[in-house]
Protein backbone atom coordinates (compact mmCIF):
# COMPACT_ATOMS: atom_id res chain seq x y z
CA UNK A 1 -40.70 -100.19 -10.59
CA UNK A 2 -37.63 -98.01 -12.11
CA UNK A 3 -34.42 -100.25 -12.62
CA UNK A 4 -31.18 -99.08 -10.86
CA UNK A 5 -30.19 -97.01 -14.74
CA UNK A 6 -33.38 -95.08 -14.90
CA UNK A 7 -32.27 -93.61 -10.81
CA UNK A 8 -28.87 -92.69 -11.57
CA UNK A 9 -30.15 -90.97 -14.86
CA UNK A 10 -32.16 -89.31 -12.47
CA UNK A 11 -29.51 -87.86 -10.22
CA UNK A 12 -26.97 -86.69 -12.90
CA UNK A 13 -27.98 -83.37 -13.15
CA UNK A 14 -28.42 -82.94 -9.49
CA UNK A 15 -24.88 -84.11 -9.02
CA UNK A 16 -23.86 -81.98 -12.20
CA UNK A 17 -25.54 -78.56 -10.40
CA UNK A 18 -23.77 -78.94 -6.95
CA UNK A 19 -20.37 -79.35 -9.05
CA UNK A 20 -20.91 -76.01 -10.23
CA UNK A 21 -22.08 -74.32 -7.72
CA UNK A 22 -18.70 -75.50 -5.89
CA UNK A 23 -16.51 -74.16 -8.68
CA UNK A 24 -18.06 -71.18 -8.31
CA UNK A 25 -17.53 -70.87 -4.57
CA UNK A 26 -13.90 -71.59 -4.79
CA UNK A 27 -13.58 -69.03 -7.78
CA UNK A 28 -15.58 -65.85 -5.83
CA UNK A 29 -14.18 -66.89 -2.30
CA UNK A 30 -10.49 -64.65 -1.99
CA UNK A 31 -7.33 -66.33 -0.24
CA UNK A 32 -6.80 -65.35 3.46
CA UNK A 33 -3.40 -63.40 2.10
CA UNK A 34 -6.03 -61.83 -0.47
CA UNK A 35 -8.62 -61.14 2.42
CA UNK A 36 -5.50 -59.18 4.51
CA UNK A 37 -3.47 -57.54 1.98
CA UNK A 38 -4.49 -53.59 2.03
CA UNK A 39 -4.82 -51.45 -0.82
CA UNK A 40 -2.13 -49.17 -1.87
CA UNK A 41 -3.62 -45.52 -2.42
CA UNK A 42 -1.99 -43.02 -4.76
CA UNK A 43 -0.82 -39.64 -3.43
CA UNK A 44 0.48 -36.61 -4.71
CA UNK A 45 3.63 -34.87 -3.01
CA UNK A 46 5.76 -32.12 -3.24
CA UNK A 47 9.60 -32.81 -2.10
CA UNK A 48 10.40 -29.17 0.25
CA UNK A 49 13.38 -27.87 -0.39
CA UNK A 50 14.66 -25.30 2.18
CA UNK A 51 15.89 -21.82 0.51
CA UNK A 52 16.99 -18.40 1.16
CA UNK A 53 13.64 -16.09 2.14
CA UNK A 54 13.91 -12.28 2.84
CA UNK A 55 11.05 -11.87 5.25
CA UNK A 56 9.12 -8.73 4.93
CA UNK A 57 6.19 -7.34 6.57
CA UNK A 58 3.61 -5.43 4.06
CA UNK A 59 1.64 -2.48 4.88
CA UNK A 60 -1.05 -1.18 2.43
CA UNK A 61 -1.52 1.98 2.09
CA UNK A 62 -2.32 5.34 -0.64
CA UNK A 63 0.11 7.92 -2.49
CA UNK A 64 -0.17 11.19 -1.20
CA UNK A 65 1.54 14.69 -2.24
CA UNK A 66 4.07 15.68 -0.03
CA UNK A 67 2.58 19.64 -0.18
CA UNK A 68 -0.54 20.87 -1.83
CA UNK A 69 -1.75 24.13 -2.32
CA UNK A 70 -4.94 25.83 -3.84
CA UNK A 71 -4.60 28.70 -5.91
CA UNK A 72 -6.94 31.68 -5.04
CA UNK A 73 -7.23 35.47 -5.94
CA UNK A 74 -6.15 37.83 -3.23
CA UNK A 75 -7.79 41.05 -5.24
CA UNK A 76 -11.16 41.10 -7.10
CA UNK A 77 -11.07 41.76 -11.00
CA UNK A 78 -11.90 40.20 -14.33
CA UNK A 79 -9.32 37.51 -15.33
CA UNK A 80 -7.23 38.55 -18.56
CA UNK A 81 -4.79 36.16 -19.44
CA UNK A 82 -4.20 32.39 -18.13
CA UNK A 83 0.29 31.79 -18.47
CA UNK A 84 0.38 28.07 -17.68
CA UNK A 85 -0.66 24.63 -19.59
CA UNK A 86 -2.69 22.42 -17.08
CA UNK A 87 -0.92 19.47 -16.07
CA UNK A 88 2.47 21.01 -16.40
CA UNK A 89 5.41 21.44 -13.86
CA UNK A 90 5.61 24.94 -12.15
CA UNK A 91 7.99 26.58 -10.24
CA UNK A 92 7.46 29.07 -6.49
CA UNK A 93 7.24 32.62 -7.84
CA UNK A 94 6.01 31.77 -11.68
CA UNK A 95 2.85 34.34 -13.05
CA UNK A 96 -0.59 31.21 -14.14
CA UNK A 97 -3.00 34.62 -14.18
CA UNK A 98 -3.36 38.06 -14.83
CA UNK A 99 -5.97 39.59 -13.20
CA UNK A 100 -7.01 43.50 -14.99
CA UNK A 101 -5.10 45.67 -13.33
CA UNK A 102 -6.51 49.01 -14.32
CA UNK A 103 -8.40 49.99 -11.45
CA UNK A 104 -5.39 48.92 -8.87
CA UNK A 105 -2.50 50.91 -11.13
CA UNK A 106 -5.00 53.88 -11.02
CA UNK A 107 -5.07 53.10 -7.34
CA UNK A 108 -1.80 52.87 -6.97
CA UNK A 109 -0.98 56.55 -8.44
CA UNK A 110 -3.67 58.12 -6.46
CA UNK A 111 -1.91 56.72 -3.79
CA UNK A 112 1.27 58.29 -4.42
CA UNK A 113 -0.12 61.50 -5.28
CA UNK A 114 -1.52 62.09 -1.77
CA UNK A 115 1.97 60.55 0.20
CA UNK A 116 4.14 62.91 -2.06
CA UNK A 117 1.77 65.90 -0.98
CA UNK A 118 1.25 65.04 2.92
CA UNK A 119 4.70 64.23 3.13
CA UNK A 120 5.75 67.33 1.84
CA UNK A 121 3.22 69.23 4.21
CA UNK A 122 5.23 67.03 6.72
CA UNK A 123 8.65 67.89 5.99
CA UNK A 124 8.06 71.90 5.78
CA UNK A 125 5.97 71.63 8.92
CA UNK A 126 9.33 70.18 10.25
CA UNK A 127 11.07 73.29 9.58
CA UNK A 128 8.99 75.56 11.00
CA UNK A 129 8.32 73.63 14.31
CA UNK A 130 11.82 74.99 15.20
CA UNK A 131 11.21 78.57 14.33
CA UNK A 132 8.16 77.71 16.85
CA UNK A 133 5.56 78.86 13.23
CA UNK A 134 3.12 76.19 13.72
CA UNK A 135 2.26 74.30 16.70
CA UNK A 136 3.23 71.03 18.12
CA UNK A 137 -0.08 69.45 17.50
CA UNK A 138 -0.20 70.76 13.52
CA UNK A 139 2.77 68.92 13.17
CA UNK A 140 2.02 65.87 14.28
CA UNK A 141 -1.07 65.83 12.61
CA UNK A 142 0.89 66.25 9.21
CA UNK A 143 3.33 63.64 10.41
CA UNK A 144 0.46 60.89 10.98
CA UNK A 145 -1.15 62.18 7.62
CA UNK A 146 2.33 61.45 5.98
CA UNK A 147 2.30 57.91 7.68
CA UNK A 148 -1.10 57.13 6.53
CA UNK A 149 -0.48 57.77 3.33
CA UNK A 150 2.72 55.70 2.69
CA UNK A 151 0.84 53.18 4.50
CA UNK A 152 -2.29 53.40 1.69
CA UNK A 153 0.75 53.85 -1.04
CA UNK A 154 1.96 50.17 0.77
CA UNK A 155 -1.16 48.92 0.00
CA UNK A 156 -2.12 50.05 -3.43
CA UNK A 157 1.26 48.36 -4.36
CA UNK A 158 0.28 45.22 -2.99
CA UNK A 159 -3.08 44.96 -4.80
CA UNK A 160 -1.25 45.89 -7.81
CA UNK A 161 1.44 42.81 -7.23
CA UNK A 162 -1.77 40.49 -6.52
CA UNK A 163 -3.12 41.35 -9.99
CA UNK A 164 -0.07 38.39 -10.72
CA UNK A 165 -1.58 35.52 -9.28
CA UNK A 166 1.68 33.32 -8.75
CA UNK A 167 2.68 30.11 -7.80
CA UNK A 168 2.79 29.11 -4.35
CA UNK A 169 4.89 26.37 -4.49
CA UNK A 170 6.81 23.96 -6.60
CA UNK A 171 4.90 21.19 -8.06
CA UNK A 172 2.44 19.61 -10.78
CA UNK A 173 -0.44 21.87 -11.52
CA UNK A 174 -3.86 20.74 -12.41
CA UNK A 175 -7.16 21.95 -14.65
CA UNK A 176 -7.85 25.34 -14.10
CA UNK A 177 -10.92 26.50 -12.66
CA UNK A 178 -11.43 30.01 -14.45
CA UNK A 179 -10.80 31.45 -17.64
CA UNK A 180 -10.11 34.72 -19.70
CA UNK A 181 -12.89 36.93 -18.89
CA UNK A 182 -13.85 35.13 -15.23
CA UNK A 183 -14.47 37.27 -12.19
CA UNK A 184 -12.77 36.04 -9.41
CA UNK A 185 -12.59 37.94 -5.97
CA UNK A 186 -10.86 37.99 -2.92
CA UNK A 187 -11.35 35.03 -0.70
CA UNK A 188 -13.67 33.07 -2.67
CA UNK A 189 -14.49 29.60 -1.72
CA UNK A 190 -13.53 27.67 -4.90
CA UNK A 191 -9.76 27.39 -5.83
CA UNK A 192 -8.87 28.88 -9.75
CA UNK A 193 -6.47 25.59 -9.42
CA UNK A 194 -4.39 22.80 -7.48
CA UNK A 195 -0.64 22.49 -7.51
CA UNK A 196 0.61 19.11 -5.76
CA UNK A 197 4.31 18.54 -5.62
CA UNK A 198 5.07 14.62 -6.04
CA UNK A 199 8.80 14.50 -5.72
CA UNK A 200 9.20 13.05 -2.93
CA UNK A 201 5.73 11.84 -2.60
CA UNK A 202 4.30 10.47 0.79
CA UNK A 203 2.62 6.89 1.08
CA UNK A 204 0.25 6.85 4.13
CA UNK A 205 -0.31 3.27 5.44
CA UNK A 206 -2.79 2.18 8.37
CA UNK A 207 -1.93 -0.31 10.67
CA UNK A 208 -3.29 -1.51 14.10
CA UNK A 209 -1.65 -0.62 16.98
CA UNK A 210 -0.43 -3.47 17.63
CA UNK A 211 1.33 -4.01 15.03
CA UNK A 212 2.92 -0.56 15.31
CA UNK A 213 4.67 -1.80 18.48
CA UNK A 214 5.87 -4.90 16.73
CA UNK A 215 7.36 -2.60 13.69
CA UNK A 216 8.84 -0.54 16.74
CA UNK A 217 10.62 -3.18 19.09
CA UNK A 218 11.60 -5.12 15.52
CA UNK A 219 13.26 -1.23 14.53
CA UNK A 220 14.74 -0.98 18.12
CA UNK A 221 16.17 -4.49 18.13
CA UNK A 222 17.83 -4.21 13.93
CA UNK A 223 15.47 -6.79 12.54
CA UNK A 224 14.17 -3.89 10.38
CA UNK A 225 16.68 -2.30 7.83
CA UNK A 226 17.62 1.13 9.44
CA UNK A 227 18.17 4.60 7.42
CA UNK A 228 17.95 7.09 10.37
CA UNK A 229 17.54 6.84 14.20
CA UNK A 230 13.76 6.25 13.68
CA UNK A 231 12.86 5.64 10.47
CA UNK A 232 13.02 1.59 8.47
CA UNK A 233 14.02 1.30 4.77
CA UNK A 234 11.26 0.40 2.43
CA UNK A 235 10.46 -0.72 -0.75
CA UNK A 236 6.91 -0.48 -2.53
CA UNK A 237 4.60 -2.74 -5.07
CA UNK A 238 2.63 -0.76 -7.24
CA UNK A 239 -1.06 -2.35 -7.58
CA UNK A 240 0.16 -3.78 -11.22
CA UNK A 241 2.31 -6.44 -9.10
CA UNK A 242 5.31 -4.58 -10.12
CA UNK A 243 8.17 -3.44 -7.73
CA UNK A 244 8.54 0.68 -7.85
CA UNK A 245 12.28 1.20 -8.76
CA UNK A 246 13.29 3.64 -6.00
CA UNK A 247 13.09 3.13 -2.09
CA UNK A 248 11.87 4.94 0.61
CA UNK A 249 12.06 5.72 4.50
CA UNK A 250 9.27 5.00 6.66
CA UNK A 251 8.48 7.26 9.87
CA UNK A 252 7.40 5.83 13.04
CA UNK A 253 7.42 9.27 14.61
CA UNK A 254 4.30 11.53 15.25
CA UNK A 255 1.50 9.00 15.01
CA UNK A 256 -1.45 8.92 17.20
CA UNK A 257 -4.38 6.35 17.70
CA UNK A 258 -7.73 6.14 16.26
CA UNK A 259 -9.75 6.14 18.84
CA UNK A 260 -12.63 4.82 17.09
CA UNK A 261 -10.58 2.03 15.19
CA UNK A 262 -7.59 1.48 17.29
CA UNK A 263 -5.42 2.05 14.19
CA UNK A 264 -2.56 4.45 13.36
CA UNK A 265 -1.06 6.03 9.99
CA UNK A 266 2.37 5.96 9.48
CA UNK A 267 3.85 7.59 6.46
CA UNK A 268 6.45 6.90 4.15
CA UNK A 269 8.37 8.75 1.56
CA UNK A 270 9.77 8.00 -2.01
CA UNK A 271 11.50 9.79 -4.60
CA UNK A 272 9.90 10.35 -7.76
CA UNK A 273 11.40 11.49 -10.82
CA UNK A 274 9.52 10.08 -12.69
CA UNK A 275 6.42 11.60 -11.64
CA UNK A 276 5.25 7.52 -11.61
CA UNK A 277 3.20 7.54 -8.57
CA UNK A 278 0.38 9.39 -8.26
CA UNK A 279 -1.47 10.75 -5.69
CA UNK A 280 -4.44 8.45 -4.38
CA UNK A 281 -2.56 5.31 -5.83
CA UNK A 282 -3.48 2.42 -3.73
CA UNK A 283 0.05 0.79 -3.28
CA UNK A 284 2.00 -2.08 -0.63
CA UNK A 285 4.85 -1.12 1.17
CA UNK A 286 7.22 -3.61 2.40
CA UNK A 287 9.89 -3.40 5.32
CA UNK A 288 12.44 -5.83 4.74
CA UNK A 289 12.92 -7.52 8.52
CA UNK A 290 15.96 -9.96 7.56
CA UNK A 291 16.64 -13.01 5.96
CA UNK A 292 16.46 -16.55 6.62
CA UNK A 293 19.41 -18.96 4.70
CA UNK A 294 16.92 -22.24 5.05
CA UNK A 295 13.32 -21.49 5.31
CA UNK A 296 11.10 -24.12 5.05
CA UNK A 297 7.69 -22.89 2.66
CA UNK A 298 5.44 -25.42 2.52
CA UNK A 299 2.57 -25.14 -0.49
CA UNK A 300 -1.12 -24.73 1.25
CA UNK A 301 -2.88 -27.11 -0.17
CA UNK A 302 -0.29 -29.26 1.71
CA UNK A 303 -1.25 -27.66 5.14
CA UNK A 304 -4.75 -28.42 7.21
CA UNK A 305 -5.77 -27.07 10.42
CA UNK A 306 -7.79 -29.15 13.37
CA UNK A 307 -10.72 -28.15 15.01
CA UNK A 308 -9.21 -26.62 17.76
CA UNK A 309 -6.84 -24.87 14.64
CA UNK A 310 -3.62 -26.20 14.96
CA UNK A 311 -1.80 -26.64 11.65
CA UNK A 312 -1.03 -30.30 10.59
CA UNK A 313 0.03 -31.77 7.66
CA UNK A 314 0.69 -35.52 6.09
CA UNK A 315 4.10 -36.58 4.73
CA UNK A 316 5.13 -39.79 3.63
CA UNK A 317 8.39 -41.61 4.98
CA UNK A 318 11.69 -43.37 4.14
CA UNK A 319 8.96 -46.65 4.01
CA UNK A 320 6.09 -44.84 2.19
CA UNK A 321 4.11 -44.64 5.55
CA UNK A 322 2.20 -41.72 6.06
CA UNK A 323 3.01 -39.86 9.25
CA UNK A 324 1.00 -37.14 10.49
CA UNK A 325 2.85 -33.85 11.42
CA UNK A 326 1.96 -30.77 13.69
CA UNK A 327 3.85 -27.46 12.02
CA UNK A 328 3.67 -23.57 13.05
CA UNK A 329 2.76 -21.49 10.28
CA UNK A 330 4.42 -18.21 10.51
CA UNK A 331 3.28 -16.51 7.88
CA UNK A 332 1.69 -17.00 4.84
CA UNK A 333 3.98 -16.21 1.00
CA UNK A 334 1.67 -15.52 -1.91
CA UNK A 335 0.26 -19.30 -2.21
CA UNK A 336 3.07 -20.94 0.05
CA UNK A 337 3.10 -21.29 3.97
CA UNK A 338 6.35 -20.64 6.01
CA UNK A 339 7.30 -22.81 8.15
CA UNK A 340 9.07 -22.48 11.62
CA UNK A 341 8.01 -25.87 13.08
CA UNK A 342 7.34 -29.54 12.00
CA UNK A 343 8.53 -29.47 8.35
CA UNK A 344 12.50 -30.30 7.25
CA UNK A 345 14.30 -30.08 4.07
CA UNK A 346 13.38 -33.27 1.80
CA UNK A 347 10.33 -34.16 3.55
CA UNK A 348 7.72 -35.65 1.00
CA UNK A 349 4.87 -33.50 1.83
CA UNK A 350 1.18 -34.86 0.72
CA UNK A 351 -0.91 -31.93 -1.07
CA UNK A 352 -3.14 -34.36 -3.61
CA UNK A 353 -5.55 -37.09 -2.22
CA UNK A 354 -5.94 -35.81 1.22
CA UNK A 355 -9.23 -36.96 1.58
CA UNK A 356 -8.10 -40.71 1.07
CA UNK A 357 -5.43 -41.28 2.94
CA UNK A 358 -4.83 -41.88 7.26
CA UNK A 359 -1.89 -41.92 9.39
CA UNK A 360 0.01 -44.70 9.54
CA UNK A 361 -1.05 -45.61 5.91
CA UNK A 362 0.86 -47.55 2.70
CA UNK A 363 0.57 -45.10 0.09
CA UNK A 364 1.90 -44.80 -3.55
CA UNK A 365 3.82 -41.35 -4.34
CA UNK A 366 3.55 -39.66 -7.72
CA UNK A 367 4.40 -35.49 -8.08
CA UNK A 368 1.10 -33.29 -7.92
CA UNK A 369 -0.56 -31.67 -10.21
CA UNK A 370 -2.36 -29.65 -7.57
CA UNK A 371 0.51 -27.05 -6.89
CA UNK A 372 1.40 -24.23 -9.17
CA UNK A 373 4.75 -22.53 -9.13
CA UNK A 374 5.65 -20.81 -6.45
CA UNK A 375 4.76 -17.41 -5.60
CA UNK A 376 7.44 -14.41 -6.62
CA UNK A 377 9.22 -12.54 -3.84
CA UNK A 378 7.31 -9.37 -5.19
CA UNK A 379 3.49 -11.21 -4.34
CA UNK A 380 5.12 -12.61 -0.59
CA UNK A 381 2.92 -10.93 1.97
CA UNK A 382 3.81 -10.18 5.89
């Protein structure tokens, strides 16, 4: 039979286990204040800042010259001489070819030989219709022989002139086509070479109707910078980012429809001395519609949209409560959003750690990383 020491030997390490296994309860178990105290999440923000914003509305579009013309022979003949470097500037009136003009001076004094000699047969048969010598009808005859050959004389001239192919026009003239010793003739299809005069220079942009009637009641109404009774000042951005140096006038006269794409062209026009745009340069305009002393642009990673698409965003209070906001986005400016509703000067807007974060939320506010500098007025975008 065990004595009363040999039992409680037995239940020391029972009693030794159930201690622990009570520490250890009490150790993993949290307080009730620990159970109901919620965690504090970290959130980037940007602080918005209202500031002056020139609101523009951009309209892509191409160069185009404001007048092109082909060069082409108006006689036939071997080429002889070409009097212009390709690529240089040419004026209305200057000689680029000379076309052999041997066969049209020989022409030419033919031609004179036969008016001097009718027109002499006219002018004695003059005489002697009033002494009643020769007959009505032999005078005439020598009188529209006379006309016919000043009329051939005329002619021979003008061949003779076209052996100097000239400039049509003003402008920049390209490669030539021919060469010394080319035959060219009268009315051929393919041009000896291109003149294009780029000062001024058009810039053709497309936009959808629409839009067109916007541009026109903003025009009407003086939201749009005037220069004449119907045409809006406007600047350009070259596809290089850059901002061209001169400004133009756009023209909201004489467009018409697309039928097929419900679009129209308007066209612009810019100086340029510089011979710096080009024709077929793709190229923004802008028309400068006003400016706004404290616009609101919020950065878009700051801005989410719900199902249904209306803009919302998060910002975080005087108490570092998030608050959920519903904004109108008017328009967006290179990587920025501007604002017309919802958004103030100094509110903290959340743009990093989104995902984590609710309405109505304690939250921790550090800057964000997530936001690069904001855009330049020369990347903003109607």
């Amino acid at each position: 039979m065990p004595t009363p020491i040999s039992k409680r030997t037995a239940l020391l390490p029972l009693l030794v286990v159930v201690v622990l296994l009570s520490a250890c309860n009490t150790q993993e178990a949290p307080s009730s204040e620990q159970q109901q105290a919620p965690q504090v999440v970290e959130v980037g923000i940007v602080t918005l800042v209202s500031e002056p914003f020139e609101l523009t509305t951009d309209l892509p579009g191409r160069t185009a010259p404001l007048r092109i013309a082909e060069v082409r022979p108006q006689v036939d003949g071997i080429i002889t001489k070409r009097l212009f470097t390709e690529g240089s500037e040419v004026k209305a009136g200057e000689q680029l070819y000379q076309i052999d003009a041997s066969v049209y001076r020989s022409a030419l004094n033919s031609a004179k030989a036969a008016h001097l000699s009718s027109t002499s047969l006219s002018d004695r048969y003059a005489q002697l219709i009033e002494d009643q010598a020769v007959s009505r009808q032999a005078y005439d005859e020598a009188r529209a022989a006379s006309l016919q050959t000043q009329a051939a004389l005329e002619r021979a001239e003008i061949d003779l002139r076209y052996t100097q192919v000239r400039a049509p026009i003003d402008g920049r003239i390209g490669r030539s086509a021919v060469s010394e010793g080319a035959l060219v003739t009268d009315g051929q299809e393919a041009a000896m070479a291109t003149i294009q005069q780029l000062d001024p220079i058009y810039v053709d942009v497309t936009q959808p109707a629409r839009d067109l009637l916007a541009l026109r009641r903003d025009l009407a109404e003086g939201r749009l910078q005037k220069v004449s009774g119907n045409a809006a000042r406007v600047t350009l951005q070259l596809e290089d980012g850059s901002v061209y140096a001169h400004p133009g006038t756009l023209e909201f006269s004489e467009v018409s429809v697309d039928a097929g794409t419900g679009s129209v062209t308007l066209r612009a026009v810019f100086p340029n001395p510089d011979t710096m745009l080009l024709p077929g340069m793709f190229v923004h305009a802008q028309l400068i519609a006003g400016t706004r002393s404290e616009a609101i642009l919020a950065p878009q990673q700051g801005i989410t949209r719900t199902p249904r698409g209306q803009a919302t965003a998060l910002v975080v209070n005087a108490d570092n409560i998030v608050e959920l906001r519903e904004v109108s986005t008017e328009r967006a400016v290179g990587n920025r959003w501007l604002i017309s509703d919802g958004l103030n000067d100094g509110d903290q807007l959340i743009t990093e750690g989104l995902q984590f974060v609710k309405p109505g939320a304690a939250v921790k506010t550090v800057p964000a990383k997530n936001v690069s500098a904001p855009a330049s007025a020369a990347d903003q975008e109607g």
